[in-house]
N, C-alpha and C. Protein backbone atom coordinates (compact mmCIF):
# COMPACT_ATOMS: atom_id res chain seq x y z
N UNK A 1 -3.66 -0.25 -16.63
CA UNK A 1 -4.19 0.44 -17.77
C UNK A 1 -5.01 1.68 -17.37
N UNK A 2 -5.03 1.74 -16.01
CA UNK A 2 -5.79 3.17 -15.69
C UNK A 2 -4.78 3.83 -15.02
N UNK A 3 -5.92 4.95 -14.08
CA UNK A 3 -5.34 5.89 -13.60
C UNK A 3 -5.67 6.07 -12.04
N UNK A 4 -4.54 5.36 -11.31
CA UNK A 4 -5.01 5.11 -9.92
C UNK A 4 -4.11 6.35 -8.85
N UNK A 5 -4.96 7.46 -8.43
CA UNK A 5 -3.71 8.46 -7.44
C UNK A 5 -4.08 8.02 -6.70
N UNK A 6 -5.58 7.32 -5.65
CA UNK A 6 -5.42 7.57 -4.14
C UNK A 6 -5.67 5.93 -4.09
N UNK A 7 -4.81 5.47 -2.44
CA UNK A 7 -4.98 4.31 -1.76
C UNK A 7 -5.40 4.77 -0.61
N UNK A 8 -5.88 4.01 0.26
CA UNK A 8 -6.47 4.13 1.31
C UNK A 8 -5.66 3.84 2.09
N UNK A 9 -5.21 3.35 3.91
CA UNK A 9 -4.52 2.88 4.61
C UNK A 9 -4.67 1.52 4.53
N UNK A 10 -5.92 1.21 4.10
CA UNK A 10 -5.81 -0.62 3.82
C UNK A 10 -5.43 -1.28 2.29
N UNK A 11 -4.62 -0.17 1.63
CA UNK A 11 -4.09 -0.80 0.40
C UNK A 11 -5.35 -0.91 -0.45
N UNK A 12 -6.31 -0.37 -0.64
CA UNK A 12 -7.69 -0.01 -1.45
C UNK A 12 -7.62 0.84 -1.98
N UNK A 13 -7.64 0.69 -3.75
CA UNK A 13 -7.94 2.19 -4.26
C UNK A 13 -9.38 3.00 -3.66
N UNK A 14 -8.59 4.08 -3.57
CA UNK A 14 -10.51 5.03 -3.20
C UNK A 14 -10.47 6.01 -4.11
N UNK A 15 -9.61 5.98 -5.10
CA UNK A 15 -9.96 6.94 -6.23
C UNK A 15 -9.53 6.13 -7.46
N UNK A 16 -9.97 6.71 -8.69
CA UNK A 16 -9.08 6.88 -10.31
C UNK A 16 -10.45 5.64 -11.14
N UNK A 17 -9.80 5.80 -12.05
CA UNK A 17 -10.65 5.15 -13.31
C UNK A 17 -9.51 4.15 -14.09
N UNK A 18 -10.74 2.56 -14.61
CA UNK A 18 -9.89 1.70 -15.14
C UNK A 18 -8.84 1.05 -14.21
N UNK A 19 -8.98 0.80 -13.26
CA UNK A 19 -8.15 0.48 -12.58
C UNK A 19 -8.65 -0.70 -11.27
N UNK A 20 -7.95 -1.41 -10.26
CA UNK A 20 -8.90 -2.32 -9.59
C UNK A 20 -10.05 -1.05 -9.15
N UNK A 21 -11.11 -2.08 -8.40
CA UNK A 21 -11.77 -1.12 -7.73
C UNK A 21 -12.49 -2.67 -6.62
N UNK A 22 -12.07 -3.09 -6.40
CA UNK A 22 -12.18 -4.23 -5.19
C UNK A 22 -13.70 -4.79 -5.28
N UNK A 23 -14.28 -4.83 -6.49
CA UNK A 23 -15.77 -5.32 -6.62
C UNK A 23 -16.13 -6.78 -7.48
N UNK A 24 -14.70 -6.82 -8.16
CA UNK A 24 -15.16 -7.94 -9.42
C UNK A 24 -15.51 -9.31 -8.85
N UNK A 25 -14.89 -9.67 -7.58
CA UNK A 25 -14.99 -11.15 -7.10
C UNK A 25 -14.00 -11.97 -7.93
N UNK A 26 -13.16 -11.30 -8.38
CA UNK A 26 -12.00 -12.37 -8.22
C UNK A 26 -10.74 -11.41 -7.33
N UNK A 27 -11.06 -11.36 -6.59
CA UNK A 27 -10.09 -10.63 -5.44
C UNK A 27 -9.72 -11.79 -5.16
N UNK A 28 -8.67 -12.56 -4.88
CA UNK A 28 -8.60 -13.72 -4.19
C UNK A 28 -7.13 -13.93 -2.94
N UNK A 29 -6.23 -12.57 -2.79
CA UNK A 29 -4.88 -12.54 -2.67
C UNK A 29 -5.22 -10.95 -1.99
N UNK A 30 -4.84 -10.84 -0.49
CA UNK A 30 -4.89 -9.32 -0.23
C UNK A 30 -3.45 -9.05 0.48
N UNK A 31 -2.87 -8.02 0.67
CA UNK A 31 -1.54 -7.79 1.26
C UNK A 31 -1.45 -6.65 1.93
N UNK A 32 -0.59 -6.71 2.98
CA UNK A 32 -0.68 -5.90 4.11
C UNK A 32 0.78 -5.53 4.37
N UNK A 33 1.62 -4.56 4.27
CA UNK A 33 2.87 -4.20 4.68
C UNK A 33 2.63 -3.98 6.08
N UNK A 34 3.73 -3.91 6.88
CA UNK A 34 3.25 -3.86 8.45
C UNK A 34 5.05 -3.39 8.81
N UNK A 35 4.91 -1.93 9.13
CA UNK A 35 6.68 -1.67 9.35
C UNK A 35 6.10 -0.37 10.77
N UNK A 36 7.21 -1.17 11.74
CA UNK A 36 7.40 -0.42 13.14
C UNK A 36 7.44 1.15 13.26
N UNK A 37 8.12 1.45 12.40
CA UNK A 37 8.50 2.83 12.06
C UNK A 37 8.01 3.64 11.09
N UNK A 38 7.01 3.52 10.37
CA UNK A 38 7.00 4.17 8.60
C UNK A 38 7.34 5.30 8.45
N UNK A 39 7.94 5.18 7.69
CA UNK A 39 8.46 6.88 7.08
C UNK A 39 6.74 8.08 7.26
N UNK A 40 7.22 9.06 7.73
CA UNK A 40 5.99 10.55 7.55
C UNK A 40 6.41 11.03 6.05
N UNK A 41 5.40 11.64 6.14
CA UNK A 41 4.67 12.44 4.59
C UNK A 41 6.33 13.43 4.39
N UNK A 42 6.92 13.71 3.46
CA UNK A 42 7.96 14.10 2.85
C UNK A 42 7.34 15.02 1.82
N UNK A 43 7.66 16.72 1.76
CA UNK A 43 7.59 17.25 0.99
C UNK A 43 8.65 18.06 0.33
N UNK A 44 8.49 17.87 -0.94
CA UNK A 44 9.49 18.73 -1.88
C UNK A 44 9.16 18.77 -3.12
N UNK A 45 10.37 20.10 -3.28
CA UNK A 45 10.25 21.24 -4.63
C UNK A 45 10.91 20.35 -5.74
N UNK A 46 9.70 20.41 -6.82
CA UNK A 46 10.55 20.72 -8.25
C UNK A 46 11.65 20.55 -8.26
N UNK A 47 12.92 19.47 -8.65
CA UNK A 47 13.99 19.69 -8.94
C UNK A 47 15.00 19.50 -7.51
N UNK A 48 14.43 19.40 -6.69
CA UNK A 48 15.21 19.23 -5.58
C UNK A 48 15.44 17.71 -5.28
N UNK A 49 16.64 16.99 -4.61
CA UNK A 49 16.54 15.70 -4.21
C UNK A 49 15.58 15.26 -2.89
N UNK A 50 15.18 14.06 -2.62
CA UNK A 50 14.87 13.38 -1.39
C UNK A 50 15.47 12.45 -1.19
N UNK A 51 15.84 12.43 0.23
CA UNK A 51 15.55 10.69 1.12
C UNK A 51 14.80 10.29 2.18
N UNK A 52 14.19 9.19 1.62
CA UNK A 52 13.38 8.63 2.52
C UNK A 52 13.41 7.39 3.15
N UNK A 53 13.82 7.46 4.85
CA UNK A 53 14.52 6.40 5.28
C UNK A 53 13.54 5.26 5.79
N UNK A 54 13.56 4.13 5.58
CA UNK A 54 12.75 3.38 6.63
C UNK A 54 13.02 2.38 7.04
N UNK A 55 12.77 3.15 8.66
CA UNK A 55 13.71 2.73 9.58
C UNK A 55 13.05 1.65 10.72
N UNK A 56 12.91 0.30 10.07
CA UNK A 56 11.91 -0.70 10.78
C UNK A 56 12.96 -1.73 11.21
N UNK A 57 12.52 -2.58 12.27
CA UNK A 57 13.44 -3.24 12.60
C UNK A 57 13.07 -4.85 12.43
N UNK A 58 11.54 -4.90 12.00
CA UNK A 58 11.03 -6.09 11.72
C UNK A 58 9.73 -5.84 10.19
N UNK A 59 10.20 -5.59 9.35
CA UNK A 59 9.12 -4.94 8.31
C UNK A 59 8.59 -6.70 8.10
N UNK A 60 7.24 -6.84 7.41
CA UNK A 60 6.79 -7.64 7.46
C UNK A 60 5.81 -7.33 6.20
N UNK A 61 5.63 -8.35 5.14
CA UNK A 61 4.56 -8.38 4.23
C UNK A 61 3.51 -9.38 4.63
N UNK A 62 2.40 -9.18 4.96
CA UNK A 62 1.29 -10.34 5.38
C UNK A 62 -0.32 -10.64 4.30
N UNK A 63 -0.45 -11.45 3.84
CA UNK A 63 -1.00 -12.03 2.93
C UNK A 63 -2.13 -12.89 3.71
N UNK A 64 -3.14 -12.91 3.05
CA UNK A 64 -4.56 -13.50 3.44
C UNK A 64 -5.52 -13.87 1.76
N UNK A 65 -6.00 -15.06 1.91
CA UNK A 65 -6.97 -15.57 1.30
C UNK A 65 -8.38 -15.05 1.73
N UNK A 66 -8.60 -14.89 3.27
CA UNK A 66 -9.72 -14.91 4.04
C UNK A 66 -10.31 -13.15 4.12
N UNK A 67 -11.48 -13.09 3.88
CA UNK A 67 -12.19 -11.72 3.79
C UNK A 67 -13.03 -12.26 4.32
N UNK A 68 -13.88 -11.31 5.01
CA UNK A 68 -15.32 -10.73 6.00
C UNK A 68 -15.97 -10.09 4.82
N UNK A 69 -16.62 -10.58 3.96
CA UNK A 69 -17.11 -9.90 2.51
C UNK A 69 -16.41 -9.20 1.82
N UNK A 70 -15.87 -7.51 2.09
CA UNK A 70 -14.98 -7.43 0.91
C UNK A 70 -13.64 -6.95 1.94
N UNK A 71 -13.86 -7.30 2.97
CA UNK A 71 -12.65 -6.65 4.33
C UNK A 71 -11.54 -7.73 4.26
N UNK A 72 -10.20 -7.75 3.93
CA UNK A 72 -9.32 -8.84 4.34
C UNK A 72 -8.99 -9.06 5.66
N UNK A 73 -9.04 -10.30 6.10
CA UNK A 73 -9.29 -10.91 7.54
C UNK A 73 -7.90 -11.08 7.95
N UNK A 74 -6.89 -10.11 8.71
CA UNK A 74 -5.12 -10.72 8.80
C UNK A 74 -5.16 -11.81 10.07
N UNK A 75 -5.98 -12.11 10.69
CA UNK A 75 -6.24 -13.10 11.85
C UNK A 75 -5.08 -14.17 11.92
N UNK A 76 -4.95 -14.71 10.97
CA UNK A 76 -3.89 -15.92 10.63
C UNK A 76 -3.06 -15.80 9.46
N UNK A 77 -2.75 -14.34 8.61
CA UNK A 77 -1.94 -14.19 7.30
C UNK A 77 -0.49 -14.96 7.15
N UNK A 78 -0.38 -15.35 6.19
CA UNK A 78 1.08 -15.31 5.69
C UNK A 78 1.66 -14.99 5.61
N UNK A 79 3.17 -14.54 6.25
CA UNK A 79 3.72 -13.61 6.32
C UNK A 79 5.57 -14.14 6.07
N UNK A 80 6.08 -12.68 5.18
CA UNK A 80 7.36 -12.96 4.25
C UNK A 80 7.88 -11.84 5.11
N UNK A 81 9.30 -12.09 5.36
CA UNK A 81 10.20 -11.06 6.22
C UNK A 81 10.84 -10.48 5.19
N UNK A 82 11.21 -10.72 4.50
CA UNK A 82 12.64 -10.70 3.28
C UNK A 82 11.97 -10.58 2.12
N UNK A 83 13.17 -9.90 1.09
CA UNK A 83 13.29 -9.78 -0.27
C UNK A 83 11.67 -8.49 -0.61
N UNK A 84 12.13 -7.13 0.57
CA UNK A 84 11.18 -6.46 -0.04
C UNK A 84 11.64 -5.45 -1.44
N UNK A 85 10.93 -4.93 -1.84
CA UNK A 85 11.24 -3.47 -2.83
C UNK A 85 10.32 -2.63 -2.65
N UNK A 86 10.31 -1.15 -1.88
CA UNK A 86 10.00 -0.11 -1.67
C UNK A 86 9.42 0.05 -3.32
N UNK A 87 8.40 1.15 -3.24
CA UNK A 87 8.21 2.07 -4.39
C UNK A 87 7.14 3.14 -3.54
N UNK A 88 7.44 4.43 -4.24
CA UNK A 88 6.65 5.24 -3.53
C UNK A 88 5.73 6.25 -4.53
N UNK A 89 4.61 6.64 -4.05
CA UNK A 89 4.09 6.94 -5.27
C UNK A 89 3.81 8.88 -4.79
N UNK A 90 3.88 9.19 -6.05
CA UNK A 90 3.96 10.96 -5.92
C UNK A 90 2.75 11.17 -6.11
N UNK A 91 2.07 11.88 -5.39
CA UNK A 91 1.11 12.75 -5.13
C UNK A 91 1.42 13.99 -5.72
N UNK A 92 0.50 13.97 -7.04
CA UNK A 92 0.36 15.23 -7.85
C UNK A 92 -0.68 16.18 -7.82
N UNK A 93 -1.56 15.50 -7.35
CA UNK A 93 -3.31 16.31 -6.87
C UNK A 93 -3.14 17.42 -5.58
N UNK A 94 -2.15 17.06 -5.34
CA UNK A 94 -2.80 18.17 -3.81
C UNK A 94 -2.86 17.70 -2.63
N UNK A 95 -4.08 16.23 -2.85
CA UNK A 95 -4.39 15.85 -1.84
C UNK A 95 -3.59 14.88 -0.67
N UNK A 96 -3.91 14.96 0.77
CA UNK A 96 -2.97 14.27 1.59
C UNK A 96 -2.70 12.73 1.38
């Protein structure tokens, strides 16, 4: 219901309004993508196509219950090999 443009590298919003903001205490579920290769920053025009390949040979989603106060702890996560879905989000601000 809000308006979230920036994540951080640890999957934390650090910008927008109405939206999580990692304070309420019911955080209870944190997730961590973890890929060998990640695709670099991709820029393009208006109207033009992209592809963006990623090219990992073990991608990995890892999941934790356990936080260091509001830090998720991956020490021992859960971790799913399979059945991912990409989404990528456009950067309209400018910023990196």
């Amino acid at each position: 219901d809000g308006t979230l443009p920036a994540v951080g590298s640890n999957g934390r919003v650090t910008a927008g309004t109405g939206g999580y903001d990692g304070l309420s205490g019911n955080e209870v579920v944190a997730s961590q993508i973890v890929l060998d290769n990640p695709p670099g920053a991709t820029a393009v025009y208006v109207g033009n196509t992209v592809t963006i390949n990623v090219d990992s040979d073990n991608p990995k989603l890892n999941s934790t219950t356990t936080f260091s106060g509001s830090t998720p702890d991956y020490t021992n996560p859960t971790t799913s090999t399979t059945g991912f879905t990409y989404q990528w989000q456009v950067n309209s601000t400018g910023a990196p």
